[in-house]
N, C-alpha and C. Protein backbone atom coordinates (compact mmCIF):
# COMPACT_ATOMS: atom_id res chain seq x y z
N UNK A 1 8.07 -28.73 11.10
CA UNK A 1 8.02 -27.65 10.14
C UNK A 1 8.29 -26.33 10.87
N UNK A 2 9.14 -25.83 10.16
CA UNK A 2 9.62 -23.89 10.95
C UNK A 2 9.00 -23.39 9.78
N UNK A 3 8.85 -22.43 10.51
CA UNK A 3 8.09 -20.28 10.09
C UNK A 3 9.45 -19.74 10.11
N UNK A 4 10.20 -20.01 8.93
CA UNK A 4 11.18 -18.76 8.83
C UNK A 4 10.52 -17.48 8.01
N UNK A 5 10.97 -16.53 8.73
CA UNK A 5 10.78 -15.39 7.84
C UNK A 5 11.88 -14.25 7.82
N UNK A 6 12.19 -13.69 6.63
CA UNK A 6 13.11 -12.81 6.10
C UNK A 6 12.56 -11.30 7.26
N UNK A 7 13.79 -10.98 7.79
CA UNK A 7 13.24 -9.69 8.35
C UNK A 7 14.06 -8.79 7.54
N UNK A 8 15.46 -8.66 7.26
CA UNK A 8 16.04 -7.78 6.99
C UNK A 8 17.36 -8.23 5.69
N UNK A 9 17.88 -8.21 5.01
CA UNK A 9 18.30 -8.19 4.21
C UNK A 9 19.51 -6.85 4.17
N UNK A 10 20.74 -7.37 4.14
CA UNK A 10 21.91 -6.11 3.41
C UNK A 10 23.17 -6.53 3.29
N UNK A 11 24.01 -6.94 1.96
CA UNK A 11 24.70 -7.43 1.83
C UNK A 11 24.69 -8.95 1.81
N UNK A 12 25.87 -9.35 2.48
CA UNK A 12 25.70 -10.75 3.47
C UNK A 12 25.10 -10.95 5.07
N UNK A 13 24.41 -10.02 5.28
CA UNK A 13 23.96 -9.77 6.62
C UNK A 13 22.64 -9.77 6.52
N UNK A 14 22.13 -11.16 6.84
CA UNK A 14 20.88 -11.52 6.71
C UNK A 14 19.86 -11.38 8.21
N UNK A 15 19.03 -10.84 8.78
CA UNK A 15 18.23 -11.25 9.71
C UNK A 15 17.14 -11.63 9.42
N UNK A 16 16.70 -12.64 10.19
CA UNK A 16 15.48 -13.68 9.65
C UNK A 16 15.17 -14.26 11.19
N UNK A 17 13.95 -14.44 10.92
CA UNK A 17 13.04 -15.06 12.37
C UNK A 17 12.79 -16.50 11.96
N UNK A 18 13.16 -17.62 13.13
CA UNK A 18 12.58 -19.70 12.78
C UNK A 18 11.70 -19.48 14.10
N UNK A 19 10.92 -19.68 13.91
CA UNK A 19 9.04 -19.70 14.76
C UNK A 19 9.37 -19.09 15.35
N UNK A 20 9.47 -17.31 15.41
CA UNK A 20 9.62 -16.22 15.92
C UNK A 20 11.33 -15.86 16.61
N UNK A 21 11.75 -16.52 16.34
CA UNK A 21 13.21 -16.32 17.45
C UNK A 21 14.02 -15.36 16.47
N UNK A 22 14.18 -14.41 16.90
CA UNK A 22 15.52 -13.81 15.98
C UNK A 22 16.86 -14.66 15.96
N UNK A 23 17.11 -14.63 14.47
CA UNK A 23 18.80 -14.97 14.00
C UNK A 23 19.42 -13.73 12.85
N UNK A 24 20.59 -13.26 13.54
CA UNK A 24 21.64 -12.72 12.65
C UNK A 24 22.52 -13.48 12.06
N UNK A 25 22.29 -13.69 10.61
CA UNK A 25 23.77 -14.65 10.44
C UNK A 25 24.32 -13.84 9.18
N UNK A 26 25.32 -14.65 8.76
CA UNK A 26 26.53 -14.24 7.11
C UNK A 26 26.03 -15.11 6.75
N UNK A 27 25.35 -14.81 5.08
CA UNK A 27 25.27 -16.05 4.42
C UNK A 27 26.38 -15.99 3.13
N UNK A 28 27.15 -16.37 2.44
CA UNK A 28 28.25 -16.27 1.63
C UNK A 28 27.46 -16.96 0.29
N UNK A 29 27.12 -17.00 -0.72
CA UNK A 29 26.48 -17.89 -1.73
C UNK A 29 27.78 -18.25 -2.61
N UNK A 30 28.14 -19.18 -2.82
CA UNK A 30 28.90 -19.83 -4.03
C UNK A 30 28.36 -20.33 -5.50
N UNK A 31 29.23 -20.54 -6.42
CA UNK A 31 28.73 -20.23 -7.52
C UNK A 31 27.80 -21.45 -7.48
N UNK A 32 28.25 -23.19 -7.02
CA UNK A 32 27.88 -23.89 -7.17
C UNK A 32 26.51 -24.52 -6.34
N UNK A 33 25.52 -23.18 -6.23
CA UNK A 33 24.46 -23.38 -5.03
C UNK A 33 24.90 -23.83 -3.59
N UNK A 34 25.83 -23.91 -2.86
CA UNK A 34 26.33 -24.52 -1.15
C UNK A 34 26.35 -22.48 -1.13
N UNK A 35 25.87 -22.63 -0.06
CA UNK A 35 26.60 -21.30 0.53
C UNK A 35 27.44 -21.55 2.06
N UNK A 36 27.88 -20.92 2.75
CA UNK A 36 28.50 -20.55 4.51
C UNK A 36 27.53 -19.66 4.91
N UNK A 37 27.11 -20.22 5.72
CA UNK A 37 25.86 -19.76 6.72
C UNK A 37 27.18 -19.19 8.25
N UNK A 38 27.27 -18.14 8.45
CA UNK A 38 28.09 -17.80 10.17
C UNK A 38 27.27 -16.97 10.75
N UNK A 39 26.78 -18.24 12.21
CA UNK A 39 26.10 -17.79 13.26
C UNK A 39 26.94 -17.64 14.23
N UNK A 40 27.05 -16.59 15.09
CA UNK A 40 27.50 -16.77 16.59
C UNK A 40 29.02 -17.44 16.46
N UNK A 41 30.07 -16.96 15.37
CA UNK A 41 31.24 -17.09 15.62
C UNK A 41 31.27 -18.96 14.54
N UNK A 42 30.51 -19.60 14.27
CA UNK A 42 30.10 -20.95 13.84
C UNK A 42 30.04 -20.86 12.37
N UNK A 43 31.00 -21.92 11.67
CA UNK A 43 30.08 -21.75 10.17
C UNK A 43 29.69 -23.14 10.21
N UNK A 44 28.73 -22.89 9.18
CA UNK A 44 28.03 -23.83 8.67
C UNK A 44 28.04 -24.26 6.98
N UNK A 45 28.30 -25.07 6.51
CA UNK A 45 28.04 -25.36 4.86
C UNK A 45 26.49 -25.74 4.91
N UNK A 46 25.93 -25.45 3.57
CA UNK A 46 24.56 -26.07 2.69
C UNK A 46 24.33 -26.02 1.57
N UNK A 47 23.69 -26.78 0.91
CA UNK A 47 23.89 -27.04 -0.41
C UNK A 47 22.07 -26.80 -0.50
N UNK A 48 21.73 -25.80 -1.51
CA UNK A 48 20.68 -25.40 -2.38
C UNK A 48 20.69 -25.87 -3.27
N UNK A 49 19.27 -26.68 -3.46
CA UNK A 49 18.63 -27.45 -4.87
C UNK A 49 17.80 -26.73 -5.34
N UNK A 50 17.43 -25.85 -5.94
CA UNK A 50 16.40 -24.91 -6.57
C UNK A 50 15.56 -25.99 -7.04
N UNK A 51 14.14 -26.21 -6.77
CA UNK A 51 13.18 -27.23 -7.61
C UNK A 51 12.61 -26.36 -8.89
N UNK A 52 11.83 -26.98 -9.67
CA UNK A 52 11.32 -25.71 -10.99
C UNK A 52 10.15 -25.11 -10.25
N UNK A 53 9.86 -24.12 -10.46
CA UNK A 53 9.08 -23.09 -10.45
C UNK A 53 10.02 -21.96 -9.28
N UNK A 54 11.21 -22.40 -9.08
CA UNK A 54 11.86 -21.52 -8.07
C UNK A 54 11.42 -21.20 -6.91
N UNK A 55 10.22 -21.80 -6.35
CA UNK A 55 10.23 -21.10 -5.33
C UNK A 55 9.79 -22.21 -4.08
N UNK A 56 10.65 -23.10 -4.42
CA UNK A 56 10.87 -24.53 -3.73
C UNK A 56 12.37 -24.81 -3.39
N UNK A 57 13.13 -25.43 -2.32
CA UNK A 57 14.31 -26.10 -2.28
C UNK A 57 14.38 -26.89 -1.21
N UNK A 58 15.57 -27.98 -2.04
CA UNK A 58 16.11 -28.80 -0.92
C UNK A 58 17.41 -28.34 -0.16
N UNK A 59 17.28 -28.21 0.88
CA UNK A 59 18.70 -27.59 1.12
C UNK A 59 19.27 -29.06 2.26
N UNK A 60 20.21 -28.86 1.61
CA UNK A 60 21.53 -30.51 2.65
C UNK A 60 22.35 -29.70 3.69
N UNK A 61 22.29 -29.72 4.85
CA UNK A 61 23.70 -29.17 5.62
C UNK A 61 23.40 -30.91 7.14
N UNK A 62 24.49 -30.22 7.64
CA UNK A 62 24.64 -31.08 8.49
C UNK A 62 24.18 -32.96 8.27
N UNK A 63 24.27 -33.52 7.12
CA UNK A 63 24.14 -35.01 6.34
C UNK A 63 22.27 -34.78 6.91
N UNK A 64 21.58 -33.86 7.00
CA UNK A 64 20.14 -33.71 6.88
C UNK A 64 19.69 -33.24 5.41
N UNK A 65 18.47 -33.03 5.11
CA UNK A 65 18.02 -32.67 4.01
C UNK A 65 16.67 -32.41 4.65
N UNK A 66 16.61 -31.25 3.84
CA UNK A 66 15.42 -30.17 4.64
C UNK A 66 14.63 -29.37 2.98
N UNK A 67 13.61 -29.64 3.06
CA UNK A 67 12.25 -28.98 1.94
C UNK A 67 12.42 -27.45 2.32
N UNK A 68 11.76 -26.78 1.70
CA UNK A 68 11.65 -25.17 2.07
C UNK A 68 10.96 -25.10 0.98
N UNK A 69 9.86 -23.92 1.11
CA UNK A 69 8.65 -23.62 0.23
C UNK A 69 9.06 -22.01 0.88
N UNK A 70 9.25 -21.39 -0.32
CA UNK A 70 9.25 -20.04 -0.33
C UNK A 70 8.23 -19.73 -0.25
N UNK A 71 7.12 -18.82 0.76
CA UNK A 71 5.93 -17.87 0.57
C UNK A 71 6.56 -16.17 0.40
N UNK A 72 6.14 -15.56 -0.42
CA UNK A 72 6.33 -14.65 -0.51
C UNK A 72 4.88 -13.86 0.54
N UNK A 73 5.65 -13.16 1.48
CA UNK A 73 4.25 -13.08 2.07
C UNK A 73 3.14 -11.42 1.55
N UNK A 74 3.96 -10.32 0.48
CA UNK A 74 3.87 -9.21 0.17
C UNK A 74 3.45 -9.47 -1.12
N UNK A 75 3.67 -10.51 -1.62
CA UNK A 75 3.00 -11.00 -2.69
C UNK A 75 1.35 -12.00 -2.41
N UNK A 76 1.55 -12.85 -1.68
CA UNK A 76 0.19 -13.55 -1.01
C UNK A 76 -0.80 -12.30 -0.73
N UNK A 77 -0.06 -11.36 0.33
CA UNK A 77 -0.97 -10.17 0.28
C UNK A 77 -1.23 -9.00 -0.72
N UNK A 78 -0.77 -9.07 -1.56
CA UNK A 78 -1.13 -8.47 -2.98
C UNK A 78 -2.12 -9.04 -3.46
N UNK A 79 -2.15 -10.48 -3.71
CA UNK A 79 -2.94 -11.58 -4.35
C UNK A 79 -4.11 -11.21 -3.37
N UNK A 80 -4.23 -11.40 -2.12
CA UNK A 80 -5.39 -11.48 -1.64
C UNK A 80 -6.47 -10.07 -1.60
N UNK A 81 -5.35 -8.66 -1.80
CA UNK A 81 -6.12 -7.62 -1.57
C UNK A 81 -6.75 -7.22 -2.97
N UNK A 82 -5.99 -8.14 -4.31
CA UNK A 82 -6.20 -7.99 -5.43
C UNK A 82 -7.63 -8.56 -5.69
N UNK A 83 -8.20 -9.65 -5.25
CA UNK A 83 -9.35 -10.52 -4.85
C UNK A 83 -9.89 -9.99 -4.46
N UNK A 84 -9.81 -8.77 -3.38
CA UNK A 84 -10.89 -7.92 -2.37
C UNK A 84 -10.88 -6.61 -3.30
N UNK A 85 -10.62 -5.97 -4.45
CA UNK A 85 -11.13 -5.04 -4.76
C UNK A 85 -12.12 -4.85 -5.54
N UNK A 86 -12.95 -6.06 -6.07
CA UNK A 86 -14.09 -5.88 -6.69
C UNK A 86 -15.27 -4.98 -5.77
N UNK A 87 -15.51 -5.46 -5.12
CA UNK A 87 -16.45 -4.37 -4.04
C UNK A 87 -16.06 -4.13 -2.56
N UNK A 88 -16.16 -2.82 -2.66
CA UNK A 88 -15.91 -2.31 -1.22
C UNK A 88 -16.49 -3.11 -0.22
N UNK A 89 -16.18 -3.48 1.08
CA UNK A 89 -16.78 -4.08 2.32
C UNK A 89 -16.89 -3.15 3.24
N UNK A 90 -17.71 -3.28 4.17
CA UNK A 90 -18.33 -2.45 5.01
C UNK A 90 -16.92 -2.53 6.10
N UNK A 91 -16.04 -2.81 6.01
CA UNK A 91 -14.73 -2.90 7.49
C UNK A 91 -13.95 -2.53 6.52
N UNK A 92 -12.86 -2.03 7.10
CA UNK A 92 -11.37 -2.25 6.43
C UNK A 92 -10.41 -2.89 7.97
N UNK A 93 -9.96 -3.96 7.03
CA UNK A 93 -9.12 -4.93 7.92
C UNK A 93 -7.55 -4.99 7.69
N UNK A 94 -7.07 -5.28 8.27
CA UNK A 94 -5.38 -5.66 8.06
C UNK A 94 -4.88 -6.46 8.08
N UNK A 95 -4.34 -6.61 6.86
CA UNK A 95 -3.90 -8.01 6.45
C UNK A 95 -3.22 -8.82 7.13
N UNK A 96 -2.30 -7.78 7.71
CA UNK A 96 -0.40 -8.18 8.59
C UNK A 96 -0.58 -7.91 9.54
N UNK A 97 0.09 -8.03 10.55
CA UNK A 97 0.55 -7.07 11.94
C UNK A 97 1.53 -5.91 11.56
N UNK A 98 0.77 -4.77 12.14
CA UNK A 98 1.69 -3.80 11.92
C UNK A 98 1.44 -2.19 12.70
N UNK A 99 1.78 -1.41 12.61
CA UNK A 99 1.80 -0.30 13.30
C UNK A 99 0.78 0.95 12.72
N UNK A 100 -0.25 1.50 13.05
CA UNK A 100 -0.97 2.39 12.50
C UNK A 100 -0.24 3.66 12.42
N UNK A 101 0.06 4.43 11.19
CA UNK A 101 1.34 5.17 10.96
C UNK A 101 -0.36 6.33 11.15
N UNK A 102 -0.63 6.18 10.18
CA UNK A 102 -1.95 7.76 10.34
C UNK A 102 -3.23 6.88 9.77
N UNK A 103 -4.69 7.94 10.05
CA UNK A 103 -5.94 7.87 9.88
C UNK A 103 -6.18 8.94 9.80
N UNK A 104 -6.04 9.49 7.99
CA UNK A 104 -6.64 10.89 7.80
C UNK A 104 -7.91 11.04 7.54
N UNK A 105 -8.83 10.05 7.98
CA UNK A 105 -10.46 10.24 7.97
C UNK A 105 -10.68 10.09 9.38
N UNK A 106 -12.11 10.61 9.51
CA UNK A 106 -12.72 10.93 11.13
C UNK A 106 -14.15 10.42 11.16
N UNK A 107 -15.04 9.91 11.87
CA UNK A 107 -15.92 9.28 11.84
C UNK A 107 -16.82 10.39 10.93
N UNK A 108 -17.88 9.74 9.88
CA UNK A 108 -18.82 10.76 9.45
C UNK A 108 -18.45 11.34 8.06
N UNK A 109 -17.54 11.38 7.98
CA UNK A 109 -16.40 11.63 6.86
C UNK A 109 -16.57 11.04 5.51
N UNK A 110 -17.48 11.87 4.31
CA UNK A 110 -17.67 10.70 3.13
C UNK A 110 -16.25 10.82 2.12
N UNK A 111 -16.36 9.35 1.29
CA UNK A 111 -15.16 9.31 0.89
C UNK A 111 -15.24 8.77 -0.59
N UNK A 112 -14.59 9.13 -1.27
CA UNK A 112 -14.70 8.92 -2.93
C UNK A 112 -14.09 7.50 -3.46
N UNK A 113 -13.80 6.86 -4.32
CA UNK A 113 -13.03 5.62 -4.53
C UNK A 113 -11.64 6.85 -4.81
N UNK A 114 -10.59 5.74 -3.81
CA UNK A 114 -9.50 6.00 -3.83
C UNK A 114 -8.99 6.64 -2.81
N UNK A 115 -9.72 6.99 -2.03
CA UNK A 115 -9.71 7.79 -0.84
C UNK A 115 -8.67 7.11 0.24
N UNK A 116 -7.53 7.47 0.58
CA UNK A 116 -6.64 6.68 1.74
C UNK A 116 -7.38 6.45 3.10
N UNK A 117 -7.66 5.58 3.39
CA UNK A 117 -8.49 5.62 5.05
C UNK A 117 -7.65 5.30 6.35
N UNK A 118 -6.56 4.49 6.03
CA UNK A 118 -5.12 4.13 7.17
C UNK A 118 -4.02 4.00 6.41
N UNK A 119 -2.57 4.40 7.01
CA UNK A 119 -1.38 4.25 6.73
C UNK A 119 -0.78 2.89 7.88
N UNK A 120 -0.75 2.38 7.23
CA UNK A 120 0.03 0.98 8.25
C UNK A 120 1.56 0.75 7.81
N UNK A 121 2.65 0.41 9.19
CA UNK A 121 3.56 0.18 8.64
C UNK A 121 4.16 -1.61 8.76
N UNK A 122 4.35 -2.47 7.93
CA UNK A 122 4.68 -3.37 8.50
C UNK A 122 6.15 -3.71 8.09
N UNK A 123 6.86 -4.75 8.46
CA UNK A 123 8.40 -4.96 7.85
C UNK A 123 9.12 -3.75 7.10
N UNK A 124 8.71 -2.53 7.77
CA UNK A 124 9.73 -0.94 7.71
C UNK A 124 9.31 -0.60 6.57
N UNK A 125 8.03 -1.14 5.88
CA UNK A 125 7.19 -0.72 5.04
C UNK A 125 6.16 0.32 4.89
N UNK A 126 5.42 0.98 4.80
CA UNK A 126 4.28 1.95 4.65
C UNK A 126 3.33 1.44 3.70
N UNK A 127 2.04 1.01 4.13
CA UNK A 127 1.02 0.43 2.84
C UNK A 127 0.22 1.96 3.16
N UNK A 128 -0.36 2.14 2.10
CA UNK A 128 -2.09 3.33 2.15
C UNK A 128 -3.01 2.25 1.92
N UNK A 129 -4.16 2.24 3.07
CA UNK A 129 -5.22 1.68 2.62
C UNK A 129 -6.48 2.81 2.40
N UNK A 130 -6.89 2.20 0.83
CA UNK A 130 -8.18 2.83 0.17
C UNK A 130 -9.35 2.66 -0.03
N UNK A 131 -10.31 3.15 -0.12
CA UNK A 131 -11.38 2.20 -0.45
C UNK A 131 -11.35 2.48 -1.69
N UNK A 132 -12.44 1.76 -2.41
CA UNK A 132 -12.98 2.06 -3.84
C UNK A 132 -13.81 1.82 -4.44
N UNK A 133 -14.73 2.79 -3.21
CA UNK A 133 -16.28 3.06 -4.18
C UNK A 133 -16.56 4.07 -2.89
N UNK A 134 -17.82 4.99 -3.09
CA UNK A 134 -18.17 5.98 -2.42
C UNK A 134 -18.65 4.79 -0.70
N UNK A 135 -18.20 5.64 0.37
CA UNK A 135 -18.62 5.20 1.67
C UNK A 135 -18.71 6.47 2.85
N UNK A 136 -19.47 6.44 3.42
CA UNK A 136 -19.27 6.79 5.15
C UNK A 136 -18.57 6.58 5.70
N UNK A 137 -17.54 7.18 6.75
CA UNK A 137 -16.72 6.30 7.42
C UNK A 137 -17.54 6.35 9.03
N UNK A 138 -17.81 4.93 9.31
CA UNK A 138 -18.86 4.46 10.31
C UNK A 138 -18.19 5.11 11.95
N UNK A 139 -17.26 4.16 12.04
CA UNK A 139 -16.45 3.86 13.32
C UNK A 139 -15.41 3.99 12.49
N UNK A 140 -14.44 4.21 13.81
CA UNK A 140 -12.84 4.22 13.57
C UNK A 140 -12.20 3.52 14.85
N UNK A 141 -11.70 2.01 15.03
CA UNK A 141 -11.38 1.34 15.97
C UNK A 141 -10.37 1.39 16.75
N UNK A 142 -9.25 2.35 15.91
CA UNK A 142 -7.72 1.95 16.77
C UNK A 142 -7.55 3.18 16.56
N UNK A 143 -6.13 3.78 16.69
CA UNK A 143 -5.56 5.03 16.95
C UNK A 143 -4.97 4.88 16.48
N UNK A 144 -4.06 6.51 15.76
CA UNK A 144 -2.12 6.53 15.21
C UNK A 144 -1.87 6.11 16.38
N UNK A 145 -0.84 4.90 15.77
CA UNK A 145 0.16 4.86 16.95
C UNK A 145 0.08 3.26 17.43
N UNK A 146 -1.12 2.87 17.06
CA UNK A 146 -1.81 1.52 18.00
C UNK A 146 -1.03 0.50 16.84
N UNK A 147 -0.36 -0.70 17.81
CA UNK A 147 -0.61 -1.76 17.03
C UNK A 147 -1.26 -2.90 16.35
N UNK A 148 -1.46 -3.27 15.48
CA UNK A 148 -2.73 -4.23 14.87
C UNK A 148 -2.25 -5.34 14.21
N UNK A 149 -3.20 -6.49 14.80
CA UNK A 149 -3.20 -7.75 14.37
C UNK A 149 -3.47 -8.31 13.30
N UNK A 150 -2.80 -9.24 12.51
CA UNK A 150 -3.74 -9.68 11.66
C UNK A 150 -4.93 -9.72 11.15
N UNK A 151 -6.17 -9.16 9.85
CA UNK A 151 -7.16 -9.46 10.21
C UNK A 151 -8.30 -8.72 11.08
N UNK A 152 -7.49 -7.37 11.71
CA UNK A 152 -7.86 -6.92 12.56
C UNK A 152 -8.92 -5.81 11.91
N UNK A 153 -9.87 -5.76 12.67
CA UNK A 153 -11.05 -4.82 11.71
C UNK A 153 -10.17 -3.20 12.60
N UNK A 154 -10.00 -2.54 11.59
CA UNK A 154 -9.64 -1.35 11.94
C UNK A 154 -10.52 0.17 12.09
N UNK A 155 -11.60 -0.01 10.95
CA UNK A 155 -12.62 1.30 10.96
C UNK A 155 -14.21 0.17 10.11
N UNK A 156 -15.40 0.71 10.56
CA UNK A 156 -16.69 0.17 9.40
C UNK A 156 -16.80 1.29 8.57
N UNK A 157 -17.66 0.89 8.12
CA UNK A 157 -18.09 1.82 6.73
C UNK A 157 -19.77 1.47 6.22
N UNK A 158 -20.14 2.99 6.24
CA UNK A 158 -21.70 2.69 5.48
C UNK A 158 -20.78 2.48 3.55
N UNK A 159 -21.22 1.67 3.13
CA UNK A 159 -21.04 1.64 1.76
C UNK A 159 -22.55 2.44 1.27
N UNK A 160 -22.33 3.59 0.27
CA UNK A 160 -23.18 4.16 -0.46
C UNK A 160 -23.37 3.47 -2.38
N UNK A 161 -24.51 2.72 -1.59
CA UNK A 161 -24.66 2.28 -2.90
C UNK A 161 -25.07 3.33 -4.29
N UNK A 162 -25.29 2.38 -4.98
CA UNK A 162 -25.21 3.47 -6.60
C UNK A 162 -26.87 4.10 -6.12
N UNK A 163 -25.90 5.55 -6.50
CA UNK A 163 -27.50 6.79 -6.39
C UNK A 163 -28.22 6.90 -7.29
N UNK A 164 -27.93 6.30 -8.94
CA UNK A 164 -28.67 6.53 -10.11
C UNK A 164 -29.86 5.74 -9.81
N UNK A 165 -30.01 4.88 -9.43
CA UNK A 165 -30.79 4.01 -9.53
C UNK A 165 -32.21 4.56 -7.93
């Protein structure tokens, strides 16, 4: 099983990573699902089977036949941060690997729901991360500038629970 992943996209000029290795290729699509794959001066034919729900295929090249399961991975992480906004958590973590673009909060710093706490950039992207509900900001772990791992706890947080009560 390969980890392809889409890096870049324009035109017919596809770059994409198989278990981390960069590939530049031409992909050409024909009407009849086969496209021309040209790597490194090389073409290649393959034939795309779209399964139902679209986001499955068999693809045939070289008299092989190969599965592929599309993950959308900006969607998985939508889904999952969509799951995490019922209540604030005392960390804010990062989903992806990616680059800390800014941190316009400073330790001590209270913050309202909605409040941006890191700018991360991943796949030439920019996310704002927010909280959303009143907090402290505890610690602050990394720096503009630093790169971050998956998962990676980036700042804590006192969560301020409800004052009415």
């Amino acid at each position: 099983m390969a980890d392809v992943t889409l890096v870049s996209k324009e035109g017919n000029k596809v770059q994409l990573t198989i278990d981390g290795v960069p590939y530049d290729v031409d992909i050409v699509m024909a009407e009849n699902g086969s496209c021309s794959i040209l790597h490194n001066g090389k073409s290649y034919n393959a034939e795309l089977i779209r399964k139902e729900g679209g986001k499955s295929y068999t693809v045939n090249a070289h008299y092989q036949s190969y599965n592929i399961d599309i993950i959308d991975s900006q969607a998985k992480y939508l889904r999952m941060r969509k799951g995490a906004d019922e209540k604030q958590q005392d960390k804010i973590i990062s989903p992806m690997p990616g680059k800390v673009v800014k941190i316009p909060v400073k330790a001590g710093d209270r913050l309202e729901a909605g409040d941006i706490v890191a700018v991360i950039e991943a796949m030439k992207m920019q996310s704002n991360y927010k909280v959303n509900s009143p907090c402290v900001v505890k610690e602050i772990l990394v720096n503009e500038g630093d790169s971050v791992n998956s998962n990676q706890v980036i700042m804590t947080l006192d969560v301020i629970e409800d004052e009415e009560n």
